[in-house]
PDB file of N, CA and C in Angstrom:
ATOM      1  N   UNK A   1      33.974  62.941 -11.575  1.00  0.00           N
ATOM      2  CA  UNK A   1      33.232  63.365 -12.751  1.00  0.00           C
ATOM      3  C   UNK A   1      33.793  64.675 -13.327  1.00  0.00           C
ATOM      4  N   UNK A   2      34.392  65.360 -12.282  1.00  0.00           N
ATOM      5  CA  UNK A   2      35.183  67.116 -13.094  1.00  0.00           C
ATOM      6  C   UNK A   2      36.064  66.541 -14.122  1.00  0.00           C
ATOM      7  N   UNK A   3      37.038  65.711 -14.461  1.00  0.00           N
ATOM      8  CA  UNK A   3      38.000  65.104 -15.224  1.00  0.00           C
ATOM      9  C   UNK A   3      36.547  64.836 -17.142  1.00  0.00           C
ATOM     10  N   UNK A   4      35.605  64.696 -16.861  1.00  0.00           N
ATOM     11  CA  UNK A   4      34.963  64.506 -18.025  1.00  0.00           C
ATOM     12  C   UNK A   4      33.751  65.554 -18.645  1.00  0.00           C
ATOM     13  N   UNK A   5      33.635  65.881 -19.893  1.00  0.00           N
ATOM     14  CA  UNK A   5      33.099  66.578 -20.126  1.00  0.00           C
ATOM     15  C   UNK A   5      31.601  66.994 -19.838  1.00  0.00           C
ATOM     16  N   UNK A   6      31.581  68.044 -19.050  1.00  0.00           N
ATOM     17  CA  UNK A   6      30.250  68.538 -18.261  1.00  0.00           C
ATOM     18  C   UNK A   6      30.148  67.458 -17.159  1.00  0.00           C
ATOM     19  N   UNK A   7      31.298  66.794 -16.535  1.00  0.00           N
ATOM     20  CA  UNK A   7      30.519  66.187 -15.808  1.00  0.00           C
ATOM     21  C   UNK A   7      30.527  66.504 -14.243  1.00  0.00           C
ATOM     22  N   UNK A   8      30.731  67.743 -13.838  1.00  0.00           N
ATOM     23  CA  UNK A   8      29.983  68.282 -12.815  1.00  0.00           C
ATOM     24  C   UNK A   8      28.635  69.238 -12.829  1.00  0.00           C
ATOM     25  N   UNK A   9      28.470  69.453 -14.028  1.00  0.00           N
ATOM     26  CA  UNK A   9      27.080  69.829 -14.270  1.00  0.00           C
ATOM     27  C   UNK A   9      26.005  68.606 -14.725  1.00  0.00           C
ATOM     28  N   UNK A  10      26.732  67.605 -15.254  1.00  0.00           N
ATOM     29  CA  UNK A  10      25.544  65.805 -15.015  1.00  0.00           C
ATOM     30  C   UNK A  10      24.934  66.046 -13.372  1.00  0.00           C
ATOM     31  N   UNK A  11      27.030  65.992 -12.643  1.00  0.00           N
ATOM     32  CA  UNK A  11      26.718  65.359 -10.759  1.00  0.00           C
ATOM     33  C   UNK A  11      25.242  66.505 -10.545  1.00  0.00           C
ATOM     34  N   UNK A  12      25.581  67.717 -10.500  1.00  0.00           N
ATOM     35  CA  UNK A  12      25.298  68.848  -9.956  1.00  0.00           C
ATOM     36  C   UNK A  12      23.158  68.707 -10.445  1.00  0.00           C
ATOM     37  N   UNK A  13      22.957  68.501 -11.831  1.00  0.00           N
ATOM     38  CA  UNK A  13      21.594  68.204 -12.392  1.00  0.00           C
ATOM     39  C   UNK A  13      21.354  66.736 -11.673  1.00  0.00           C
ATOM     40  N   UNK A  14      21.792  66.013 -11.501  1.00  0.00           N
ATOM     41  CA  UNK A  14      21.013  64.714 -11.234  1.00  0.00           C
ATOM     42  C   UNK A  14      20.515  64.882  -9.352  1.00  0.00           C
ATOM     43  N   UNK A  15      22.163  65.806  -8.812  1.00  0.00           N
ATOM     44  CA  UNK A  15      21.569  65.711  -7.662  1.00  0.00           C
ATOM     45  C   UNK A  15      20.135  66.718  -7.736  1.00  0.00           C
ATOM     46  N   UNK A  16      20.007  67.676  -8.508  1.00  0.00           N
ATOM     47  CA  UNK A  16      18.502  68.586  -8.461  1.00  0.00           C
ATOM     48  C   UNK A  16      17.228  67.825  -8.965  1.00  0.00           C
ATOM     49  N   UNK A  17      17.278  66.608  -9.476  1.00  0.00           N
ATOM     50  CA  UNK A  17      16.501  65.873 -10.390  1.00  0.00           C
ATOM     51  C   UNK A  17      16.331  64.951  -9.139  1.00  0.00           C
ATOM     52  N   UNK A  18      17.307  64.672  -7.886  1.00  0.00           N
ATOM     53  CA  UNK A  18      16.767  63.505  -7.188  1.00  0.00           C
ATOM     54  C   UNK A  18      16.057  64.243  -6.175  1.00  0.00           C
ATOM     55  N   UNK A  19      16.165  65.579  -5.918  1.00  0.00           N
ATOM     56  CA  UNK A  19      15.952  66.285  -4.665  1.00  0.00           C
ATOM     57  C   UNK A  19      14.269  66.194  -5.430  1.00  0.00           C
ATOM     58  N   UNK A  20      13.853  66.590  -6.462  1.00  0.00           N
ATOM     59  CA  UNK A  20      12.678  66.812  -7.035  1.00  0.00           C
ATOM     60  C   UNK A  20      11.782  65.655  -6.975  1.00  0.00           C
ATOM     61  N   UNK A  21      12.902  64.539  -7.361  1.00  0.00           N
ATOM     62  CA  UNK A  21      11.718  62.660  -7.627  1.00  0.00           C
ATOM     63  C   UNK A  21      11.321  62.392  -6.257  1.00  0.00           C
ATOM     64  N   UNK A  22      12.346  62.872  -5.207  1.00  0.00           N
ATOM     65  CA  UNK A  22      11.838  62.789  -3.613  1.00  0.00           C
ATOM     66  C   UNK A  22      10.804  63.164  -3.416  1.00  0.00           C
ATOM     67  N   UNK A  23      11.129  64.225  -3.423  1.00  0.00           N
ATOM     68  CA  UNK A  23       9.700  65.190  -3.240  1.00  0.00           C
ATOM     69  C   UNK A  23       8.517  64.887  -3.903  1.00  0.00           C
ATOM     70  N   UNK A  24       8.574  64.487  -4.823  1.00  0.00           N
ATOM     71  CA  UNK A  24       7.178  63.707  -5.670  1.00  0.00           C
ATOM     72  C   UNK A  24       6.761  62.725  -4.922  1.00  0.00           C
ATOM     73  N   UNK A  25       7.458  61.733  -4.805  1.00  0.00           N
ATOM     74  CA  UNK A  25       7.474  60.330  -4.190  1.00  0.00           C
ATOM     75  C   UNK A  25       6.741  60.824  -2.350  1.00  0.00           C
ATOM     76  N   UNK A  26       7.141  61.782  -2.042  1.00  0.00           N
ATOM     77  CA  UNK A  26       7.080  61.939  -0.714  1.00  0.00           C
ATOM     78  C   UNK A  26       5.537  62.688  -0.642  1.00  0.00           C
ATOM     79  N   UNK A  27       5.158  63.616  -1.609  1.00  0.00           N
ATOM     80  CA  UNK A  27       3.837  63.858  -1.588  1.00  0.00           C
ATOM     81  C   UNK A  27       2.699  62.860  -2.227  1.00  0.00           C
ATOM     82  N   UNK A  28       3.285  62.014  -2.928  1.00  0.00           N
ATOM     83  CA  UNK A  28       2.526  61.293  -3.381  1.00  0.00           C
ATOM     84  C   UNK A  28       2.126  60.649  -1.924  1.00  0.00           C
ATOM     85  N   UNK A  29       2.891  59.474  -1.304  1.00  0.00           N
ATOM     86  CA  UNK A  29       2.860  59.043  -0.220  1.00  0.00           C
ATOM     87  C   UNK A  29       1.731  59.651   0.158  1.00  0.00           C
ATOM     88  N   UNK A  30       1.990  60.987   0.892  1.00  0.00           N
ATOM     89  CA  UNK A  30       1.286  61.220   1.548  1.00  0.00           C
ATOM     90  C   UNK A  30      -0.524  61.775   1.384  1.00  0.00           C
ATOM     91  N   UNK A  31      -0.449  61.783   0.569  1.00  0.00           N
ATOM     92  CA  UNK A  31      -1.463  61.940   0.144  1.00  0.00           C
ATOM     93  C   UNK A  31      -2.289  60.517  -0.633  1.00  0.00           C
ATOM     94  N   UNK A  32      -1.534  59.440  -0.565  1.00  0.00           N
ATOM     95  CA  UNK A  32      -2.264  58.382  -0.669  1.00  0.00           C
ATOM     96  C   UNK A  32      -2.582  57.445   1.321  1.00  0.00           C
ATOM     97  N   UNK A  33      -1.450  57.990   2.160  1.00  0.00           N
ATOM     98  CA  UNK A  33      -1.905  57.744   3.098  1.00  0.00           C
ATOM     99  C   UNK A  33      -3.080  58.080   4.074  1.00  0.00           C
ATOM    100  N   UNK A  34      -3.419  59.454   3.344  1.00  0.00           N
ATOM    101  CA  UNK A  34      -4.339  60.428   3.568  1.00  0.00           C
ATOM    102  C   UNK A  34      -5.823  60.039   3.016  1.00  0.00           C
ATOM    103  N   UNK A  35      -5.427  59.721   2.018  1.00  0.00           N
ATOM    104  CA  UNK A  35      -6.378  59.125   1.149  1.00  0.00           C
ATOM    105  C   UNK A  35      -6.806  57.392   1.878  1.00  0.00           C
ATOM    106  N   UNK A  36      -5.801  56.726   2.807  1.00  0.00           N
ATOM    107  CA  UNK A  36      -6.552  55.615   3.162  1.00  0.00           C
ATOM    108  C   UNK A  36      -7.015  55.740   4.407  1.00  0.00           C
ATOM    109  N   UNK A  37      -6.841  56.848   5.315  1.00  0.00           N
ATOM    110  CA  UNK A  37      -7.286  57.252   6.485  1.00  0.00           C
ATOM    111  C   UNK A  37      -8.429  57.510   6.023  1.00  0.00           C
ATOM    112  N   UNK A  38      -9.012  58.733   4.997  1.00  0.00           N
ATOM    113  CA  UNK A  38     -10.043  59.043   4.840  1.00  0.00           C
ATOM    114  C   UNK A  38     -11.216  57.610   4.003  1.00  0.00           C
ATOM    115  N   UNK A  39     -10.837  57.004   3.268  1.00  0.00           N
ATOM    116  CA  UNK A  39     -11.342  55.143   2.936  1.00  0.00           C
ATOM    117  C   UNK A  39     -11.799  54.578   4.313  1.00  0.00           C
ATOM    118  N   UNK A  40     -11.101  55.040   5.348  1.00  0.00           N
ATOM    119  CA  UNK A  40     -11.233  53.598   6.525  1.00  0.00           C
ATOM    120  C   UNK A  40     -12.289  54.761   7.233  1.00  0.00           C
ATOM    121  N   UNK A  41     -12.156  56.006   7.525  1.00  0.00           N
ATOM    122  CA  UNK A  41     -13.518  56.448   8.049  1.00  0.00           C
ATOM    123  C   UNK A  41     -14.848  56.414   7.105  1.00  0.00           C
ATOM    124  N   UNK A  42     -15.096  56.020   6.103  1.00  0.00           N
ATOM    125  CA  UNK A  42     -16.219  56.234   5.416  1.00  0.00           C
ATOM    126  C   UNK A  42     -16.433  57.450   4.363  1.00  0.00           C
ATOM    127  N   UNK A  43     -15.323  58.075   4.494  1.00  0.00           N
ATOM    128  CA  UNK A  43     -15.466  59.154   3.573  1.00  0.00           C
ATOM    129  C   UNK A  43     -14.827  59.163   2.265  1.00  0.00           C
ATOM    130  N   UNK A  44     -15.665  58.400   1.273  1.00  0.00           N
ATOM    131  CA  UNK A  44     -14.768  58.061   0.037  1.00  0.00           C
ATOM    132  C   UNK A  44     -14.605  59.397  -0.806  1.00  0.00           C
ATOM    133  N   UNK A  45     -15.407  60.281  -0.996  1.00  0.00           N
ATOM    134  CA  UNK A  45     -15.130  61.610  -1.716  1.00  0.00           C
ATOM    135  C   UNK A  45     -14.334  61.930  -1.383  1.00  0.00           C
ATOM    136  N   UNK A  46     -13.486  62.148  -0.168  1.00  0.00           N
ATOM    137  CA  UNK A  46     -12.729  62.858  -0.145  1.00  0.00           C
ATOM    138  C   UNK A  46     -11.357  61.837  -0.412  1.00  0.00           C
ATOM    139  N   UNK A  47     -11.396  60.559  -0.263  1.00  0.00           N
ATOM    140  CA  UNK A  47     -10.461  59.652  -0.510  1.00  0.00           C
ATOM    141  C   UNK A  47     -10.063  59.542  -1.771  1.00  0.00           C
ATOM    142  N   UNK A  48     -10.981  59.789  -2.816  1.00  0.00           N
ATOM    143  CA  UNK A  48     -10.931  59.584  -4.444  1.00  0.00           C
ATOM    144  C   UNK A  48     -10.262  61.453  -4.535  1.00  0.00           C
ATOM    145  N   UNK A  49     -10.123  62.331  -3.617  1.00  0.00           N
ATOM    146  CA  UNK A  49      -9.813  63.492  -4.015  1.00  0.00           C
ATOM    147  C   UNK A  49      -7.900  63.524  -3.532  1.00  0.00           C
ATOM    148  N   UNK A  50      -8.151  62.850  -2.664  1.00  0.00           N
ATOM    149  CA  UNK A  50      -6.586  62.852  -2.397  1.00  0.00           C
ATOM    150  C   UNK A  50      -5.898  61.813  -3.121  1.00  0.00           C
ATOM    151  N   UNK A  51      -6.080  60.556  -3.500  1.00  0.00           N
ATOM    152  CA  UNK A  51      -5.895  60.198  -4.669  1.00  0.00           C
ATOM    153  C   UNK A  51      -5.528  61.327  -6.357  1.00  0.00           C
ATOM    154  N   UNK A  52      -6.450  61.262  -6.586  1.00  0.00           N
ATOM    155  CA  UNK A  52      -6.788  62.424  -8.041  1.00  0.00           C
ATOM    156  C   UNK A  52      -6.043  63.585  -7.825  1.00  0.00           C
ATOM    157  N   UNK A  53      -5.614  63.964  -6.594  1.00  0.00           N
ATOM    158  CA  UNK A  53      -4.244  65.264  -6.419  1.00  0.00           C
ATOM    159  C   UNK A  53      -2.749  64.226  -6.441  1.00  0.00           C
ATOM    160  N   UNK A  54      -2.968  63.197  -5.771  1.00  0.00           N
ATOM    161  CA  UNK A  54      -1.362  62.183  -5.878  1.00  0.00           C
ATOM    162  C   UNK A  54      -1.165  62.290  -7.588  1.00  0.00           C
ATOM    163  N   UNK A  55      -2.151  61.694  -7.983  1.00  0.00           N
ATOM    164  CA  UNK A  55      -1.852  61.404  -9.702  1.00  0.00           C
ATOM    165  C   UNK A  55      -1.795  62.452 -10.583  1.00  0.00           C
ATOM    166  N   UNK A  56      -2.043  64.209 -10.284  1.00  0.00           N
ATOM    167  CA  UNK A  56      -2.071  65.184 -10.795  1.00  0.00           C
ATOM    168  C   UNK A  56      -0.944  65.427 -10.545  1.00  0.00           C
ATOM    169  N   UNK A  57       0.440  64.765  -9.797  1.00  0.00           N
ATOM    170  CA  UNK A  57       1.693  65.104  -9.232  1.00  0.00           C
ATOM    171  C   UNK A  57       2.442  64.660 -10.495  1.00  0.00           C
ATOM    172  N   UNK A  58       1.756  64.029 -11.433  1.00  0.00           N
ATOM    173  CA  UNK A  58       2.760  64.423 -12.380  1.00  0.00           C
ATOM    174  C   UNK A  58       3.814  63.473 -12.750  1.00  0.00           C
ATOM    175  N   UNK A  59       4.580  63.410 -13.529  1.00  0.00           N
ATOM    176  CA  UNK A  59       5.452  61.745 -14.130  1.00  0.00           C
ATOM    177  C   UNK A  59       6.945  62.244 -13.598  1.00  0.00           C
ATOM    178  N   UNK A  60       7.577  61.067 -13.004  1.00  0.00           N
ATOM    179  CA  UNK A  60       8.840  61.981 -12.419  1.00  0.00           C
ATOM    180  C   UNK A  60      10.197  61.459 -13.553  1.00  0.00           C
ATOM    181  N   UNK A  61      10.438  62.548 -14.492  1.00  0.00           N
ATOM    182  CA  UNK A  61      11.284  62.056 -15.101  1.00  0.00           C
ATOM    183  C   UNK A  61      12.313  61.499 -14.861  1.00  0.00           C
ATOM    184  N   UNK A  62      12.834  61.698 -13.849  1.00  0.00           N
ATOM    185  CA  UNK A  62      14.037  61.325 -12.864  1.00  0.00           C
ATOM    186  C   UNK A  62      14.152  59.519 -12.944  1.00  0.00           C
ATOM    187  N   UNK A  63      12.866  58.931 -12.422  1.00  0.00           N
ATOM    188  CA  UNK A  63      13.216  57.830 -11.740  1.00  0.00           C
ATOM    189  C   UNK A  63      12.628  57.005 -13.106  1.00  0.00           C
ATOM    190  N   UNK A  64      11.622  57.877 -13.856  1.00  0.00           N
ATOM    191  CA  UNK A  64      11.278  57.291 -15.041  1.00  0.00           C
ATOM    192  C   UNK A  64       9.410  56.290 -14.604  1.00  0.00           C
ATOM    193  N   UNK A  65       9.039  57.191 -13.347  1.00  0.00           N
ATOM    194  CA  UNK A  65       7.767  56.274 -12.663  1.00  0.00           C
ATOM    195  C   UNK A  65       7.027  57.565 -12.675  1.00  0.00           C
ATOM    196  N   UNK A  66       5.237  56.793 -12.248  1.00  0.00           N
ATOM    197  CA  UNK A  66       4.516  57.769 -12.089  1.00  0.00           C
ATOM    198  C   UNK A  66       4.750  57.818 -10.361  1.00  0.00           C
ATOM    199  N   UNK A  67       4.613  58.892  -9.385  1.00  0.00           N
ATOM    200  CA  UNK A  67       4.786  58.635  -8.137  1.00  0.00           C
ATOM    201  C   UNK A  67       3.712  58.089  -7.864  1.00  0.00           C
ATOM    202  N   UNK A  68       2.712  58.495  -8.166  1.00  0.00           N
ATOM    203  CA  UNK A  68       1.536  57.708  -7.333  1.00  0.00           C
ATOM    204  C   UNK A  68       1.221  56.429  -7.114  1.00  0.00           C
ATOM    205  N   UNK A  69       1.723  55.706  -8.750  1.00  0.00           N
ATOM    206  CA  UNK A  69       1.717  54.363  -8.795  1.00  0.00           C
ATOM    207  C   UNK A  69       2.678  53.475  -8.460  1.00  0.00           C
ATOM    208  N   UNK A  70       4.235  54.499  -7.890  1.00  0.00           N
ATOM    209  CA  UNK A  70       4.754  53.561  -7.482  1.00  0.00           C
ATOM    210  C   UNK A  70       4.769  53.628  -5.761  1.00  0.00           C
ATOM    211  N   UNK A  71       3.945  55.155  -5.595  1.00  0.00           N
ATOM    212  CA  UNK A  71       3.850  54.600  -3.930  1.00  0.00           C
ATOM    213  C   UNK A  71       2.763  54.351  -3.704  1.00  0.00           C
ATOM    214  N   UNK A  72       1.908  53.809  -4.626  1.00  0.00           N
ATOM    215  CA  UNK A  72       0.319  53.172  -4.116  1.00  0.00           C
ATOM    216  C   UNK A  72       0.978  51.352  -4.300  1.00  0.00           C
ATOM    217  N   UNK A  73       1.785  51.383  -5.065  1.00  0.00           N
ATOM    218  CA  UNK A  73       2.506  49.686  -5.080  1.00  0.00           C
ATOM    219  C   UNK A  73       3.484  49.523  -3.614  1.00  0.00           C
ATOM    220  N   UNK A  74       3.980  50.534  -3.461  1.00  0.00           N
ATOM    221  CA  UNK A  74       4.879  50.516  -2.085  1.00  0.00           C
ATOM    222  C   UNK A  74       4.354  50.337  -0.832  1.00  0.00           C
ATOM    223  N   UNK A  75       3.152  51.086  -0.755  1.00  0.00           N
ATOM    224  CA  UNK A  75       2.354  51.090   0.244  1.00  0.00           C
ATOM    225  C   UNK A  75       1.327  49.548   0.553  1.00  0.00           C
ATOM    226  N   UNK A  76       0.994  49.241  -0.850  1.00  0.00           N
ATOM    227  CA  UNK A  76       0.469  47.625  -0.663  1.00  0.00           C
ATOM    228  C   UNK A  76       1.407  46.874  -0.277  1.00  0.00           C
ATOM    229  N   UNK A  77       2.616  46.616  -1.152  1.00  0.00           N
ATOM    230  CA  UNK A  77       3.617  45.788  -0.566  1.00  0.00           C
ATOM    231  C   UNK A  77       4.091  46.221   0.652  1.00  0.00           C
ATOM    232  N   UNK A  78       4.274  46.845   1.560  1.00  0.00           N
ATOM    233  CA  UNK A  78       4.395  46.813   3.143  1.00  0.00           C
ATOM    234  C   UNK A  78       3.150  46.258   3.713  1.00  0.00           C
ATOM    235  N   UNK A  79       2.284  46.129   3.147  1.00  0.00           N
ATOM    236  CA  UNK A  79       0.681  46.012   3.940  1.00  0.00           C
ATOM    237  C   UNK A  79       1.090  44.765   3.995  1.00  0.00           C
ATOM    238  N   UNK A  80       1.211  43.976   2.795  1.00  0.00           N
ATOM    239  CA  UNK A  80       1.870  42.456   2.521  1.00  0.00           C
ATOM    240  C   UNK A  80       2.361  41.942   3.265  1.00  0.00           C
ATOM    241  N   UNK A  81       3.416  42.300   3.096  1.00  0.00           N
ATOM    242  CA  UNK A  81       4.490  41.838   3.861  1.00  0.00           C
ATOM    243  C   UNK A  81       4.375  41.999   5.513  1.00  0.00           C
ATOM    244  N   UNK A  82       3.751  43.066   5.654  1.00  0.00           N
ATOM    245  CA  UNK A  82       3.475  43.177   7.543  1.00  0.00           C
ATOM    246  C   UNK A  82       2.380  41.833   8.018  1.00  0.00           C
ATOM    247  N   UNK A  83       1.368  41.899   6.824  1.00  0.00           N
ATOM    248  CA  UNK A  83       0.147  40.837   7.301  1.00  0.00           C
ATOM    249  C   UNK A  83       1.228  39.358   7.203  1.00  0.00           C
ATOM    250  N   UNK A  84       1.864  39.277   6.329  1.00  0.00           N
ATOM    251  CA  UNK A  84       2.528  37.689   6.075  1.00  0.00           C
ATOM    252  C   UNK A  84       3.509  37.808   7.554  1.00  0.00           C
ATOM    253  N   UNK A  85       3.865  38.687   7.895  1.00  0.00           N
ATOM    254  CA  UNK A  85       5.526  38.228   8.878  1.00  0.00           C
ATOM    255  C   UNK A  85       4.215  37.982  10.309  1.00  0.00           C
ATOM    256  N   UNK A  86       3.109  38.630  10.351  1.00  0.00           N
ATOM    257  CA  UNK A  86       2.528  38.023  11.563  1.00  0.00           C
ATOM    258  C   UNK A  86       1.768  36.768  11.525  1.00  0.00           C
ATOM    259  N   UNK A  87       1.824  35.970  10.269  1.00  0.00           N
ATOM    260  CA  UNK A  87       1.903  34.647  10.338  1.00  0.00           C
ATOM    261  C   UNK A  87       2.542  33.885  10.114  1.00  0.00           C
ATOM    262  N   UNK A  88       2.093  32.532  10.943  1.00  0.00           N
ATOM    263  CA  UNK A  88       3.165  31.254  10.949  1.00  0.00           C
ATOM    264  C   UNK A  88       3.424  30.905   9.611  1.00  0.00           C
ATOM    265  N   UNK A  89       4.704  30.372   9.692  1.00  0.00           N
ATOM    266  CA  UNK A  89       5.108  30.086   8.731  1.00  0.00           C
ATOM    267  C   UNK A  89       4.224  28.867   7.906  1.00  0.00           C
ATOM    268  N   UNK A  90       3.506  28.275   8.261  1.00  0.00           N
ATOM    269  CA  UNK A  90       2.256  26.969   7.766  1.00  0.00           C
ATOM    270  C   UNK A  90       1.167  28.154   6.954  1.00  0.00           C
ATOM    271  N   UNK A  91       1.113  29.079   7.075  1.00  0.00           N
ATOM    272  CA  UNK A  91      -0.530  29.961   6.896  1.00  0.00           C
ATOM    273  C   UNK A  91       0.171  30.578   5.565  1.00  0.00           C
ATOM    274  N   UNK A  92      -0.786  29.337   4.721  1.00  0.00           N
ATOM    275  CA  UNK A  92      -0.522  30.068   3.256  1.00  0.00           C
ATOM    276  C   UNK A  92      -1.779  30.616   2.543  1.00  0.00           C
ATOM    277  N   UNK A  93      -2.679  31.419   3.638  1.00  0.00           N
ATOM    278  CA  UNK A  93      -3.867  31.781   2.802  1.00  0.00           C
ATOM    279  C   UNK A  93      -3.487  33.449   2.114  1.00  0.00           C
ATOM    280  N   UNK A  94      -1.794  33.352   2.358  1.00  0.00           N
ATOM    281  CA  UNK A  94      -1.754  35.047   1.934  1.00  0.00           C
ATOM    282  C   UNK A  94      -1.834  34.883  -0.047  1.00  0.00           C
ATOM    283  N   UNK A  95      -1.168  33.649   0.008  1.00  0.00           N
ATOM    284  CA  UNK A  95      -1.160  33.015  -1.962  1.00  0.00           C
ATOM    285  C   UNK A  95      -2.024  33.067  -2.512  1.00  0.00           C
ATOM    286  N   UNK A  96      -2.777  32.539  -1.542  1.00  0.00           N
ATOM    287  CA  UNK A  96      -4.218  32.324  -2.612  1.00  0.00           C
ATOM    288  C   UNK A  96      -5.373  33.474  -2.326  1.00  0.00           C
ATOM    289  N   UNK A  97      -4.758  34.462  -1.464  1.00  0.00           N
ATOM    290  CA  UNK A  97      -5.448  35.615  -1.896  1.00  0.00           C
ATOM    291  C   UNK A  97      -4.988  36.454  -2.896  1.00  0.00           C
ATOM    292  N   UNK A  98      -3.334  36.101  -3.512  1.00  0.00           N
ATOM    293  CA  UNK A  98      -2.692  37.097  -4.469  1.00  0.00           C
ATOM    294  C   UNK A  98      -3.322  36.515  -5.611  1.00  0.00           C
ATOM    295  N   UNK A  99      -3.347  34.891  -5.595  1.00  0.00           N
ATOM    296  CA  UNK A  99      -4.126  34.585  -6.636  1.00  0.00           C
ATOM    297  C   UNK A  99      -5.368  34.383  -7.088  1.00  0.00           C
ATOM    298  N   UNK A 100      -6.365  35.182  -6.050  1.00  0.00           N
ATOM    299  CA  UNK A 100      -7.695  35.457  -6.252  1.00  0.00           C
ATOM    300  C   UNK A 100      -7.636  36.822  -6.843  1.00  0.00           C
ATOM    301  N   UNK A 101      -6.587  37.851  -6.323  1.00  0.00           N
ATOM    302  CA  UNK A 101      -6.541  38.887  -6.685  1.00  0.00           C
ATOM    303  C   UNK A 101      -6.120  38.868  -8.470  1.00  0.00           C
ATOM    304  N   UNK A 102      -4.801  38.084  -8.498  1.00  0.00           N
ATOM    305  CA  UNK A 102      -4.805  38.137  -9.708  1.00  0.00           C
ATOM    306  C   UNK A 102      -5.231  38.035 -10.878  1.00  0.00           C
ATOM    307  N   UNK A 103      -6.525  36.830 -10.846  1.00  0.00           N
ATOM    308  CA  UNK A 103      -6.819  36.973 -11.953  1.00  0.00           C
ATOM    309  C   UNK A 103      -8.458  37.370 -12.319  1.00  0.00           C
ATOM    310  N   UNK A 104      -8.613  39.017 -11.530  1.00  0.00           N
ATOM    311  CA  UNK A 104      -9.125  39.895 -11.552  1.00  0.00           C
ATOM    312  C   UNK A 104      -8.089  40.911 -12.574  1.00  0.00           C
ATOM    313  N   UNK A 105      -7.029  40.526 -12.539  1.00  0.00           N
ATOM    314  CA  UNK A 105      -5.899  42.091 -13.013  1.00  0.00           C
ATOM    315  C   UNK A 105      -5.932  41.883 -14.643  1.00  0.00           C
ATOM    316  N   UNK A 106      -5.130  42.540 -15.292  1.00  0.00           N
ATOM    317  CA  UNK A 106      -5.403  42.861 -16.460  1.00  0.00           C
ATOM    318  C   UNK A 106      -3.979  42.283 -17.090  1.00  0.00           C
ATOM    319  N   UNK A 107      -3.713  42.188 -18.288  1.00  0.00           N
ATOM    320  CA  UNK A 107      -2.396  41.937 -18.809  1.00  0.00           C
ATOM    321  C   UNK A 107      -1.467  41.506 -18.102  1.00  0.00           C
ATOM    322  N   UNK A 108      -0.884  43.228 -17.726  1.00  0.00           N
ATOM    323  CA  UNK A 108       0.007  43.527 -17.305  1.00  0.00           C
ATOM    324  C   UNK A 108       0.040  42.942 -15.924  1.00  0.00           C
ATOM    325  N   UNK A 109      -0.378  42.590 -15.480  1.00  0.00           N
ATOM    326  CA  UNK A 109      -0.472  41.684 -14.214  1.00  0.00           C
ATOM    327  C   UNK A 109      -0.092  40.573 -14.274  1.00  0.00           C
ATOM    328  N   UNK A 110      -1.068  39.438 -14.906  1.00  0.00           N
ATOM    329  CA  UNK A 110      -1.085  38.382 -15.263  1.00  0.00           C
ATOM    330  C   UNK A 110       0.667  37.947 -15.544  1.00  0.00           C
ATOM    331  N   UNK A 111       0.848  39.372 -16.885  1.00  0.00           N
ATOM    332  CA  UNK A 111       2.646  38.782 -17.206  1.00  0.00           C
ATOM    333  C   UNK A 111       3.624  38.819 -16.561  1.00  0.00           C
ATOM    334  N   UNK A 112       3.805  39.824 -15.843  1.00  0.00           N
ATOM    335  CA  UNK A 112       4.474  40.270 -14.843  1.00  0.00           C
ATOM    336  C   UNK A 112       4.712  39.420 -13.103  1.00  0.00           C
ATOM    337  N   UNK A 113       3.223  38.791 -13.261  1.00  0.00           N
ATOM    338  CA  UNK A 113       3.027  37.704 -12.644  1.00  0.00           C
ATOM    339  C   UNK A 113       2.923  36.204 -12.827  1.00  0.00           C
ATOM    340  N   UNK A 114       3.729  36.054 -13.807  1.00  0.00           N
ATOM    341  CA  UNK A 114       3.521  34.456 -14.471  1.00  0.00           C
ATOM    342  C   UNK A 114       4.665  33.583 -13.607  1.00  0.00           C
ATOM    343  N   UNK A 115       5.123  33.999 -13.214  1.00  0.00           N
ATOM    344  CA  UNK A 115       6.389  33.221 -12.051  1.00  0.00           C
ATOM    345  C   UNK A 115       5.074  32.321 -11.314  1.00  0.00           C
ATOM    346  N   UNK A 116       4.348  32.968 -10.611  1.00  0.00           N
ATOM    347  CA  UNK A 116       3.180  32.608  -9.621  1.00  0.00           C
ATOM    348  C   UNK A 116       2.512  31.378 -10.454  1.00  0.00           C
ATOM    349  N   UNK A 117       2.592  31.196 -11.571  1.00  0.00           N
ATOM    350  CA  UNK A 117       1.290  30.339 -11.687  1.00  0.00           C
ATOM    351  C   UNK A 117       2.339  28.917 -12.215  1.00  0.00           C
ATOM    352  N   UNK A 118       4.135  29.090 -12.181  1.00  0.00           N
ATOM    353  CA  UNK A 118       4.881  27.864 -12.563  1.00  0.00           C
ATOM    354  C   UNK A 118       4.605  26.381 -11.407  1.00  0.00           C
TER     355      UNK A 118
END
């Protein structure tokens, strides 16, 4: 990238821009994991508070996501995927819970999810 114009100050900004989307991504995490520890003991105030600090973290220009929403999607999809790999391959009640779920969701669901209903 030195051979093109500014382009060790692109390398040099993107690597400070990824060190930053980490760090978003990584408090978000944690504070939504925090947030489901505190859900599974009974204490939803404080669960809706660690939440409401993930999403006060702010839009990460970097990756072009909100962190919270893409590690509250990250964190479901491992849940997914852990509950499906400990069943047999015959046990398809994980489908027809995505598609009970789904069409509870809104739009953006539905479209994004239209593969599911071919």
């Amino acid at each position: 990238m030195a051979d093109r114009p500014l382009g060790d100050v692109v390398l040099a900004s993107d690597r400070a821009a990824s060190a930053v989307s980490q760090g978003l991504h990584a408090a978000a995490e944690n504070l939504l994991v925090k947030a489901l520890r505190a859900a599974g003991t009974g204490d939803h105030d404080r669960a809706g508070a660690y939440v409401a600090r993930a999403i006060r973290l702010g839009y990460d220009e970097h990756e072009k996501v909100q962190p919270a929403w893409s590690q509250a999607h990250m964190l479901l999809f491992g849940m997914v995927v852990d509950a499906l790999e400990e069943r047999p391959d015959d046990d398809h009640r994980w489908l027809d819970a995505a598609l009970t779920v789904l069409a509870d969701c809104g739009d953006y669901a539905m479209t994004t999810a239209g593969w599911m209903r071919r």
